[in-house]
N, C-alpha and C. Protein backbone atom coordinates (compact mmCIF):
# COMPACT_ATOMS: atom_id res chain seq x y z
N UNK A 1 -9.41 -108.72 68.82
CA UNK A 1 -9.97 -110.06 68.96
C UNK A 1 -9.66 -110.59 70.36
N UNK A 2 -10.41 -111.23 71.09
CA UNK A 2 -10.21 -111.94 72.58
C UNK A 2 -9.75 -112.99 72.19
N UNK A 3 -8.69 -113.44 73.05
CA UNK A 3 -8.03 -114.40 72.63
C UNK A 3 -7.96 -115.24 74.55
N UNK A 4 -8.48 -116.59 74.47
CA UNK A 4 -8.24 -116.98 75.86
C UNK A 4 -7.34 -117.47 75.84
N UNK A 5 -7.13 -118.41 76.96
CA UNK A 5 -6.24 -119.56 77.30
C UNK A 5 -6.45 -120.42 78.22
N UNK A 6 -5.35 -121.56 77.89
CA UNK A 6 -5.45 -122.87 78.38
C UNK A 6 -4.25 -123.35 78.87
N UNK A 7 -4.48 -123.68 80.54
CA UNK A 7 -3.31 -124.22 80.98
C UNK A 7 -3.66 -125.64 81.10
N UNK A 8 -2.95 -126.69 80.30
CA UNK A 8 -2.76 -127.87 80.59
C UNK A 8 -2.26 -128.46 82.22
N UNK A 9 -2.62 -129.41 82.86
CA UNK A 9 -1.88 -129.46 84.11
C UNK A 9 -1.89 -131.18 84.37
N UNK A 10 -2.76 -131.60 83.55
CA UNK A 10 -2.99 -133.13 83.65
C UNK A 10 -1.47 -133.74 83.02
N UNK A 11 -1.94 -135.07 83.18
CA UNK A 11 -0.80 -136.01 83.00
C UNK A 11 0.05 -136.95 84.23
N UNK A 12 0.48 -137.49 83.70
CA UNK A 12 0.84 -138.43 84.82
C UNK A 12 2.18 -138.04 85.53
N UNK A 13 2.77 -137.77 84.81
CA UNK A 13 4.49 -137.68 84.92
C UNK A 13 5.14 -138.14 85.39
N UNK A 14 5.37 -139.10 84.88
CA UNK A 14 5.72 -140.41 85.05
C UNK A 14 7.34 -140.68 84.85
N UNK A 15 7.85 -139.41 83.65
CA UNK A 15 9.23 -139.99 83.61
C UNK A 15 9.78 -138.60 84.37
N UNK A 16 9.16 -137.80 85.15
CA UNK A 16 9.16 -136.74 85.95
C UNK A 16 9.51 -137.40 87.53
N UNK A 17 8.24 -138.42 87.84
CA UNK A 17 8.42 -138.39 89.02
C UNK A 17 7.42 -138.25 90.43
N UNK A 18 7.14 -136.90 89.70
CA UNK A 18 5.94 -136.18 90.26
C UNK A 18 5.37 -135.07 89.54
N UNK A 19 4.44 -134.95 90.66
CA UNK A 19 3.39 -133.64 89.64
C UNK A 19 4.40 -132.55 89.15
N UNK A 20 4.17 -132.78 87.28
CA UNK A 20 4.85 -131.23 86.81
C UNK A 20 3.85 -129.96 87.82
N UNK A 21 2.41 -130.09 87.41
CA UNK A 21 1.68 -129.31 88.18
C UNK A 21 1.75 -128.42 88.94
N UNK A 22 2.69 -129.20 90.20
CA UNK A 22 2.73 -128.83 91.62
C UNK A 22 4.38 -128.19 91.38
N UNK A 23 5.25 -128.03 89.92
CA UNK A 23 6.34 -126.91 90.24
C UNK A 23 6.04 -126.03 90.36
N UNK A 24 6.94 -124.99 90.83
CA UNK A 24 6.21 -123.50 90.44
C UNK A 24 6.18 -122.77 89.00
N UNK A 25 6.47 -123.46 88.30
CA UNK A 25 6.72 -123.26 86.61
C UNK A 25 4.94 -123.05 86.29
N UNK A 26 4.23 -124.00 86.77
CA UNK A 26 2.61 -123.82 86.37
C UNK A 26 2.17 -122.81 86.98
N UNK A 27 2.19 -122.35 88.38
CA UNK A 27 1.82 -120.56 88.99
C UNK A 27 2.26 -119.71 87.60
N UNK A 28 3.85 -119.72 87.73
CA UNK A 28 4.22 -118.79 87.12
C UNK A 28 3.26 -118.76 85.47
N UNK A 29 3.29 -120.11 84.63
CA UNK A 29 2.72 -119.69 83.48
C UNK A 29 1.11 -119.43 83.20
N UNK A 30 0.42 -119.28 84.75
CA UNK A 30 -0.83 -119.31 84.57
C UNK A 30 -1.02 -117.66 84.80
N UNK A 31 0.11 -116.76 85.39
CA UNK A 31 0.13 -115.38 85.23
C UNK A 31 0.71 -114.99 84.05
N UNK A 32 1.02 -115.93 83.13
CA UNK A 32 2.12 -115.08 81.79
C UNK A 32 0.73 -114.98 81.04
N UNK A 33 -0.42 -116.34 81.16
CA UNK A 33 -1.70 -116.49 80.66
C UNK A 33 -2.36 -115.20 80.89
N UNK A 34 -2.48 -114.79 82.15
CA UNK A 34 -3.83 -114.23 82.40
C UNK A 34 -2.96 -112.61 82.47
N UNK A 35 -1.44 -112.55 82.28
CA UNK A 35 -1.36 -111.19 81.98
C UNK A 35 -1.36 -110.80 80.20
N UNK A 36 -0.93 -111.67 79.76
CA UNK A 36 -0.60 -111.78 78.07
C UNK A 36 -2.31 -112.02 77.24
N UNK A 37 -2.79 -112.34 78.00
CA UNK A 37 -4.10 -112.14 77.17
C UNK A 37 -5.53 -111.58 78.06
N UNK A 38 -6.51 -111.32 77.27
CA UNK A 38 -8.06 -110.51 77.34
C UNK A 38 -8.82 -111.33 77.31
N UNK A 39 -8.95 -112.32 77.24
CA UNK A 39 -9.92 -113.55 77.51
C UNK A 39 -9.66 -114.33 78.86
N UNK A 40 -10.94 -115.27 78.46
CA UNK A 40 -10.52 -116.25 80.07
C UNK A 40 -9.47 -117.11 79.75
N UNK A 41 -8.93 -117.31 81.34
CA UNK A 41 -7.99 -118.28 81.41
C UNK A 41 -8.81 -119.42 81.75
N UNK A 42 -8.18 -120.74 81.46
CA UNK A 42 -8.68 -121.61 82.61
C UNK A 42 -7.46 -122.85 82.95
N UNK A 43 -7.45 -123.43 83.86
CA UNK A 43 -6.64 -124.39 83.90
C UNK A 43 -7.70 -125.97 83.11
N UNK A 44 -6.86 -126.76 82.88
CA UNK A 44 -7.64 -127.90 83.07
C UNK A 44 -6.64 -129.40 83.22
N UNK A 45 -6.89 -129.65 84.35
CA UNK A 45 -6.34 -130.55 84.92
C UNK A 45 -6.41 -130.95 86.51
N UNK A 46 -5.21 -130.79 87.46
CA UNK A 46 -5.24 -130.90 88.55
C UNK A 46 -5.50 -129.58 89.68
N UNK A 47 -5.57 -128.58 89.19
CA UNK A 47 -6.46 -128.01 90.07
C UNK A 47 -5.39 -127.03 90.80
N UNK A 48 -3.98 -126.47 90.44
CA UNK A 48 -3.10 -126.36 91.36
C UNK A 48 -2.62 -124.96 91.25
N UNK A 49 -3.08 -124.21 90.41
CA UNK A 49 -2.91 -122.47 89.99
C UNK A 49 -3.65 -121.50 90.28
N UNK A 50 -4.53 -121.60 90.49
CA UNK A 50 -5.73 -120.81 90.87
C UNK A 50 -6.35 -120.69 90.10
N UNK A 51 -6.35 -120.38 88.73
CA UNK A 51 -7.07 -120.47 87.63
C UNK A 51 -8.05 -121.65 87.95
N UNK A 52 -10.05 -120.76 87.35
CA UNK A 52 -10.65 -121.54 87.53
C UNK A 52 -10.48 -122.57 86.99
N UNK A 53 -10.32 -124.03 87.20
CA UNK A 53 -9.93 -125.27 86.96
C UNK A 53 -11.12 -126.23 86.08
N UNK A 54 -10.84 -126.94 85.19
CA UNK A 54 -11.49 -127.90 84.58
C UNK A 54 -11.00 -129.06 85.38
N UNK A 55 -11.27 -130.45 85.67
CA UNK A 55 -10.70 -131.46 85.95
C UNK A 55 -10.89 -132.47 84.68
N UNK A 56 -9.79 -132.85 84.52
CA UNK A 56 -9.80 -133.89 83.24
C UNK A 56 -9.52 -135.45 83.88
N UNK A 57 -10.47 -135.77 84.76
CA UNK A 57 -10.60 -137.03 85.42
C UNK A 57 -10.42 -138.10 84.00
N UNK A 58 -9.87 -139.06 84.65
CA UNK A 58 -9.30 -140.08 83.50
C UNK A 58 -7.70 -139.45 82.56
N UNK A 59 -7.42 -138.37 82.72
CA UNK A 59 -5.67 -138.16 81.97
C UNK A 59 -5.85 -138.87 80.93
N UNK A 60 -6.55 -138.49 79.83
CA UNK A 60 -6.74 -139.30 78.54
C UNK A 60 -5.59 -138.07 77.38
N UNK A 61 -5.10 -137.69 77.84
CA UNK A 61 -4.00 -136.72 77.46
C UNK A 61 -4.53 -135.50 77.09
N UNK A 62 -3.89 -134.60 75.94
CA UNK A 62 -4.31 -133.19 75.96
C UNK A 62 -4.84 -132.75 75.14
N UNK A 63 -5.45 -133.86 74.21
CA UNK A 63 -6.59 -133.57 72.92
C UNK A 63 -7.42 -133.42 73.36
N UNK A 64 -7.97 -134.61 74.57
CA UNK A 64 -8.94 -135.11 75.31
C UNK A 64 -8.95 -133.84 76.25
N UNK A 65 -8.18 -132.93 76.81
CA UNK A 65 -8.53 -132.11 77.40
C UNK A 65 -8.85 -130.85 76.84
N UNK A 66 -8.27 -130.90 76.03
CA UNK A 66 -9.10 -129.90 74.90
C UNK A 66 -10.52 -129.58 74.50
N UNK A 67 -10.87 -130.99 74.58
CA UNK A 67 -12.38 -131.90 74.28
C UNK A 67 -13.34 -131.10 75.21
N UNK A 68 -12.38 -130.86 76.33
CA UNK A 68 -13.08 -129.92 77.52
C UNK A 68 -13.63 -128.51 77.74
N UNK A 69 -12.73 -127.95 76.51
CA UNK A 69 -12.65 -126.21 76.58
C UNK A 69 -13.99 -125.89 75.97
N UNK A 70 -14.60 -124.60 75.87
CA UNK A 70 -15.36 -124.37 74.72
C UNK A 70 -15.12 -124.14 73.46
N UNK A 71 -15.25 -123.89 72.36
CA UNK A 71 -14.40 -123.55 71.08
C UNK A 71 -14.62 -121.82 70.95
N UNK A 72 -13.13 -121.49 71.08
CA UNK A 72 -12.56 -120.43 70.99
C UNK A 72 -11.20 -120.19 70.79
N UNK A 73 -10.93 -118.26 69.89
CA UNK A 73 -9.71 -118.15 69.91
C UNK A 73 -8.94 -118.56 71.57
N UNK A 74 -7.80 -119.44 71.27
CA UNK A 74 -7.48 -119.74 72.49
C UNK A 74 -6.13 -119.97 72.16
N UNK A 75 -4.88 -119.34 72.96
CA UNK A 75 -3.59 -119.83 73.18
C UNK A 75 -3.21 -121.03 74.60
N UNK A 76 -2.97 -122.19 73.94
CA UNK A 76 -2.82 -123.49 74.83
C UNK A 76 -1.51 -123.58 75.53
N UNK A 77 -1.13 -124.02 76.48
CA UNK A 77 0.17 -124.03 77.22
C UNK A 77 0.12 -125.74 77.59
N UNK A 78 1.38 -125.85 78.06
CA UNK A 78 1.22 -126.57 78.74
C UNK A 78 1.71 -126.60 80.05
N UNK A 79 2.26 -127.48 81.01
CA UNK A 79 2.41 -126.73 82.15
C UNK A 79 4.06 -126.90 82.52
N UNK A 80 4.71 -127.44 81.47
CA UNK A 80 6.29 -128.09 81.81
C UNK A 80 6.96 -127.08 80.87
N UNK A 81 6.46 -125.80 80.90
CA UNK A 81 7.57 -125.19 79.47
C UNK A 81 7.59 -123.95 80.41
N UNK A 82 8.81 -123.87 81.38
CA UNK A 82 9.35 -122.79 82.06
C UNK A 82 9.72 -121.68 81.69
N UNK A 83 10.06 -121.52 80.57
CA UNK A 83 10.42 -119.89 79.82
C UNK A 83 9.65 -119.09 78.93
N UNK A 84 8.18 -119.98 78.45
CA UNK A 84 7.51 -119.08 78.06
C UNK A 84 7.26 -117.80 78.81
N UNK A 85 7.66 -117.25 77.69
CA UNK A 85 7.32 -115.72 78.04
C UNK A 85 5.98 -114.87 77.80
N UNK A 86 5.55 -113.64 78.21
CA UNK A 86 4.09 -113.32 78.37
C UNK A 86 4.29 -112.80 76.65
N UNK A 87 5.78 -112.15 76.01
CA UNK A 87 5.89 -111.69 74.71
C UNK A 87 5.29 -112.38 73.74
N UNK A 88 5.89 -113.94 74.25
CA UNK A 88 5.95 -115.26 73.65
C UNK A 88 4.26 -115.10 72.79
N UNK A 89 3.74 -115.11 73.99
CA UNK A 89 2.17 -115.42 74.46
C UNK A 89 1.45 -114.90 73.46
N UNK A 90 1.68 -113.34 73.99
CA UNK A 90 1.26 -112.49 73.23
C UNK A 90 0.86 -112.19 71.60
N UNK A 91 2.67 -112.58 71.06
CA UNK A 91 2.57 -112.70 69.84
C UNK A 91 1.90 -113.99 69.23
N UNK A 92 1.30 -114.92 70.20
CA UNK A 92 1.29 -116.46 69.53
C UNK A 92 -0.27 -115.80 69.44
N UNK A 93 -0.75 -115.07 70.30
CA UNK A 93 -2.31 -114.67 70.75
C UNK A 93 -2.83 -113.85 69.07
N UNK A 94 -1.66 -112.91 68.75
CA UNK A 94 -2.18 -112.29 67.79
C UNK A 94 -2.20 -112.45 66.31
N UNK A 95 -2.04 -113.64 66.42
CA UNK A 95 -1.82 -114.62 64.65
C UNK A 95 -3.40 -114.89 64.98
N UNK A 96 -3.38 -114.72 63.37
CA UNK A 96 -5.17 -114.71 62.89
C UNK A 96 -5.91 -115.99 63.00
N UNK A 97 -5.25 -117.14 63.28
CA UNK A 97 -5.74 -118.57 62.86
C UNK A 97 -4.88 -119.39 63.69
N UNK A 98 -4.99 -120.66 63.59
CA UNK A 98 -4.45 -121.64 64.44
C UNK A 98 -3.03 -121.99 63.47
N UNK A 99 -1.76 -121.50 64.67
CA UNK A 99 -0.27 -121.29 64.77
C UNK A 99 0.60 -122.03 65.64
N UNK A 100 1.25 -122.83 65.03
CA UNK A 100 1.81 -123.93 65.94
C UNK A 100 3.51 -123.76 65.34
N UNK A 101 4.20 -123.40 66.21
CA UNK A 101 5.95 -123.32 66.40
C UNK A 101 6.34 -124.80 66.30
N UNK A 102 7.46 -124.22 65.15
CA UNK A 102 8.57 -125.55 65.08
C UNK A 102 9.66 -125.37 65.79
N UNK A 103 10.18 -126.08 66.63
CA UNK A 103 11.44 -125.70 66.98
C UNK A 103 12.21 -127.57 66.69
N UNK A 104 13.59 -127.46 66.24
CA UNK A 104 14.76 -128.43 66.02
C UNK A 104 13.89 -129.43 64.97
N UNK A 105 12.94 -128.73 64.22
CA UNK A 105 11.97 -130.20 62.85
C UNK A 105 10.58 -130.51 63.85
N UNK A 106 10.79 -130.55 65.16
CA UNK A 106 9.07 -130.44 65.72
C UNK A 106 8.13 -129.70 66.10
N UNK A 107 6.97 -130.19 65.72
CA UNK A 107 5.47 -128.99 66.28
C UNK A 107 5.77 -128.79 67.36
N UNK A 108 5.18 -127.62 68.08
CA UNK A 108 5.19 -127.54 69.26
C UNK A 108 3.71 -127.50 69.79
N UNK A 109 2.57 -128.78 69.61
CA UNK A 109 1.16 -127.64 69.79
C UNK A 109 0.55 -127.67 71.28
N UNK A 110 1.82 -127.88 71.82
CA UNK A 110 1.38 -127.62 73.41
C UNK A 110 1.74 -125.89 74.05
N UNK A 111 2.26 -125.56 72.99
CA UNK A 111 2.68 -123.77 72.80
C UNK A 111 2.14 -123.00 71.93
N UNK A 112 1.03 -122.96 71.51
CA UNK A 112 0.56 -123.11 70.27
C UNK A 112 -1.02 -122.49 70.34
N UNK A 113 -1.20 -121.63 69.24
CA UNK A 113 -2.71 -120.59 69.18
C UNK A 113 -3.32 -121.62 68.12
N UNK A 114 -5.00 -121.94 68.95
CA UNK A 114 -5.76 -122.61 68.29
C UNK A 114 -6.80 -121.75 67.74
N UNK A 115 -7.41 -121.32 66.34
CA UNK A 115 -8.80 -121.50 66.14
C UNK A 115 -10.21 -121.65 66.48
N UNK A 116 -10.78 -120.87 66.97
CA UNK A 116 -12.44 -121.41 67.62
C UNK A 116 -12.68 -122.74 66.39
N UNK A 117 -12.33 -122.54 65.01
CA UNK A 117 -12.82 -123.38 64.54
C UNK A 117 -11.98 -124.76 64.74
N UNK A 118 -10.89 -124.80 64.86
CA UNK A 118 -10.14 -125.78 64.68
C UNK A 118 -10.56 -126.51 66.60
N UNK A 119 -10.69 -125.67 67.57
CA UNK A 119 -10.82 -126.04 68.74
C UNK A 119 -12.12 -127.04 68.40
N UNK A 120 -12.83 -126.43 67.56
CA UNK A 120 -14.43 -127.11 67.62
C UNK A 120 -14.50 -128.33 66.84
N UNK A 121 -13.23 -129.19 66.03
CA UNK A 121 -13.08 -130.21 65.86
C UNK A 121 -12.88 -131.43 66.86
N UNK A 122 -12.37 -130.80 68.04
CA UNK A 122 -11.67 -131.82 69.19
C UNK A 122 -12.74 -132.73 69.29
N UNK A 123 -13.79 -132.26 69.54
CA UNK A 123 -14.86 -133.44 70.51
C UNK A 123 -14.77 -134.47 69.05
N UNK A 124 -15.04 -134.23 67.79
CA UNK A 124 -15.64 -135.24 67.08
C UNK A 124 -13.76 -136.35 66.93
N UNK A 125 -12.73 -135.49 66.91
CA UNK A 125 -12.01 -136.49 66.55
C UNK A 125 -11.24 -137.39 68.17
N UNK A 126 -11.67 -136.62 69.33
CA UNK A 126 -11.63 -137.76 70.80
C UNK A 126 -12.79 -138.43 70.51
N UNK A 127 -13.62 -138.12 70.24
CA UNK A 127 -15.03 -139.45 69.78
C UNK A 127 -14.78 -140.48 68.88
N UNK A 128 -14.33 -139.82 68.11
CA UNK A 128 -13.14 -141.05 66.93
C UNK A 128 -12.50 -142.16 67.60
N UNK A 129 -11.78 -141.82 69.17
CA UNK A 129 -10.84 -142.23 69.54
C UNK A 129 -8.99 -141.91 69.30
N UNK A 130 -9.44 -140.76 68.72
CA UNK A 130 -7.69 -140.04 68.87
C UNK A 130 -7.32 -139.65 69.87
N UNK A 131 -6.33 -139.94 70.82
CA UNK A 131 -5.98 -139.13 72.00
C UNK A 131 -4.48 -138.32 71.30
N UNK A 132 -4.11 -138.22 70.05
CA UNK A 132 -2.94 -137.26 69.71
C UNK A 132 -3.01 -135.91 68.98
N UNK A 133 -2.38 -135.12 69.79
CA UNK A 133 -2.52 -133.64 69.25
C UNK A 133 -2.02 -133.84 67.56
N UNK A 134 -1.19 -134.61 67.21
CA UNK A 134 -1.04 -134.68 65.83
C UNK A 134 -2.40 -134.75 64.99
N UNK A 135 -3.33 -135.35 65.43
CA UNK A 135 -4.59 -136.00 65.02
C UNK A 135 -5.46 -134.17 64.36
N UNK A 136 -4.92 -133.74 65.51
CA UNK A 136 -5.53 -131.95 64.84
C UNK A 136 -5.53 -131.58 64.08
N UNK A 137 -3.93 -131.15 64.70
CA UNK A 137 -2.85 -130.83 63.83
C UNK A 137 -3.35 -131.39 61.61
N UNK A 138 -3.57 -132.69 61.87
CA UNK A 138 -3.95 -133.17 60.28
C UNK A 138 -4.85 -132.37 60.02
N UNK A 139 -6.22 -132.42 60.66
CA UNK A 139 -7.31 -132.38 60.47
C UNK A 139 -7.66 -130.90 60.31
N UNK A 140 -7.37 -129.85 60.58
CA UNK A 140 -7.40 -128.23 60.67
C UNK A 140 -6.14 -127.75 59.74
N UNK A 141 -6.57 -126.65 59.10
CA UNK A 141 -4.94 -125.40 58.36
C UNK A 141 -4.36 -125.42 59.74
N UNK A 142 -3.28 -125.03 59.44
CA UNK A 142 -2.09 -125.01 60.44
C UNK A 142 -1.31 -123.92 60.20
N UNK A 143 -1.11 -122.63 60.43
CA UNK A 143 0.54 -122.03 60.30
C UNK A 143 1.33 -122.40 60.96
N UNK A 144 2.39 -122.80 60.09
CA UNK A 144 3.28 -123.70 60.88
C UNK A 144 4.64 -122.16 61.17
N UNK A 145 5.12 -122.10 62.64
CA UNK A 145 5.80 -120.54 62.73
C UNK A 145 7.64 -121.60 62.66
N UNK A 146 8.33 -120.61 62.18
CA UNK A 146 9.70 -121.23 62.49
C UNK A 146 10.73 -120.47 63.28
N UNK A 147 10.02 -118.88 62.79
CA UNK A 147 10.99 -117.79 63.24
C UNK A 147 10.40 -116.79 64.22
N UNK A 148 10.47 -117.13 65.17
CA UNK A 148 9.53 -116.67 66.20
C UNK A 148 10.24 -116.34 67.64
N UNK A 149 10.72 -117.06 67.99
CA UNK A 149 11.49 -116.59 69.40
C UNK A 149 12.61 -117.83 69.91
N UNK A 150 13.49 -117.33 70.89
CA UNK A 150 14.47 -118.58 70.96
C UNK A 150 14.37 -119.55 71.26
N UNK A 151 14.70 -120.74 70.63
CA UNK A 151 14.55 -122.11 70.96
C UNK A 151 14.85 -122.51 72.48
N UNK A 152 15.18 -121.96 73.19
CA UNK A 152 15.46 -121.91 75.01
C UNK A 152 14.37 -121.69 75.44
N UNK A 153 13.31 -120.93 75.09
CA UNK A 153 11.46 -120.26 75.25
C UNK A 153 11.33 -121.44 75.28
N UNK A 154 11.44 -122.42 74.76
CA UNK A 154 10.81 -123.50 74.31
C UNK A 154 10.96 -124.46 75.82
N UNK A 155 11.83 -124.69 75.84
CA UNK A 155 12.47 -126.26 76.93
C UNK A 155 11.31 -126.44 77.55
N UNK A 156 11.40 -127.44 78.05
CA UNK A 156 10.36 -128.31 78.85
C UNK A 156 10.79 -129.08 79.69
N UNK A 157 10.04 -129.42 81.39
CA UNK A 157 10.60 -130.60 81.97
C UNK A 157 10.26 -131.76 81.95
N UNK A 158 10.08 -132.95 81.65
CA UNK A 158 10.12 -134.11 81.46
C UNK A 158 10.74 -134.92 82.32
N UNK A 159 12.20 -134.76 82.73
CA UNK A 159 12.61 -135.81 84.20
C UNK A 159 13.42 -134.88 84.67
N UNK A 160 13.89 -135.51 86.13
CA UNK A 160 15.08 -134.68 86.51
C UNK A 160 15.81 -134.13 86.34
N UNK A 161 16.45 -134.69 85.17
CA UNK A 161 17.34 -134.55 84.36
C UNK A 161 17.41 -133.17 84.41
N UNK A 162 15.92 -132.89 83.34
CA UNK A 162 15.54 -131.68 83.02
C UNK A 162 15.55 -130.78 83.91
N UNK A 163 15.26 -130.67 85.13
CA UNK A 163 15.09 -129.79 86.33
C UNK A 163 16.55 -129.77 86.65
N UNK A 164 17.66 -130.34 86.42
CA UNK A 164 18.71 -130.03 87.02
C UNK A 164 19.40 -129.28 85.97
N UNK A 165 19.46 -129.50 84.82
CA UNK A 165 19.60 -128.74 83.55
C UNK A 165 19.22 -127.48 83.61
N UNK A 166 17.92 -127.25 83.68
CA UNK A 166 17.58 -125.76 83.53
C UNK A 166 17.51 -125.10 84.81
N UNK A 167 18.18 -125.64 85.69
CA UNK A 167 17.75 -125.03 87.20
C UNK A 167 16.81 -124.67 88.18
N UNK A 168 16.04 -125.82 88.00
CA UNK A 168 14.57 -125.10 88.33
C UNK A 168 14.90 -126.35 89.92
């Protein structure tokens, strides 16, 4: 099965600072993308990986950029999660249906294999006016994964904090 992907890159980042985008954490996960899977990649956001780029003018968050993709098997990233791995990827690529990791009691569906079908809900429920990935999440089956890889795969940067924490 072809399985694409999606690098998130939009957002404001705001309790960051500056563009997550512009770390090198987004290069790096736009090659874990385009080595870990057989489909297209694409970015969609600011434009800063090389991956051919969507622009999600207006940052209406990452449902709304979703809203953007075509509907397909697709593994979604986002662009602040430094340790995904291409294994990670891989295995999230080869679950049959739309698979979203729990790590510490939360979804993760910014790490997370969507559904052509479940992708092909986005436009009607951003037309609704949902801008929350939870809003999907309801609305589509879900495998929810628990036991999957180490909760460290996971981290994300969010503020300084975070960048001084994980060393980046």
């Amino acid at each position: 099965m072809t399985v694409a992907g999606v690098l998130l890159t939009g957002g404001a980042s705001r309790r960051l600072g500056r563009d997550k985008a512009r770390l090198p954490v987004a290069m790096r996960l736009a090659a874990v993308l385009q080595e870990a899977l057989d489909g297209p990649v694409v970015e969609v956001g600011a434009g800063t990986t090389g991956l051919p780029c969507i622009d999600d003018v207006g940052r209406e968050g990452p449902l709304a950029a979703l809203a953007m993709v075509p509907a397909a098997d697709t593994v979604v990233l986002a662009c602040d999660l430094p340790f995904v791995s291409v294994d990670l990827v891989r295995r999230r690529a080869a679950r049959a249906a739309t698979a979203v990791p729990v790590v510490g009691g939360r979804a993760q569906p910014l790490c997370a294999r969507y559904s052509a079908a479940a992708l092909a809900a986005v436009p009607a429920l951003v037309a609704a006016g949902e801008r929350r990935m939870t809003a999907l999440l309801d609305a589509v089956e879900v495998e929810w994964l628990s036991d999957f890889a180490p909760a460290g795969e996971f981290a994300d940067v969010d503020t300084p904090d975070d960048l001084a924490r994980l060393g980046l």
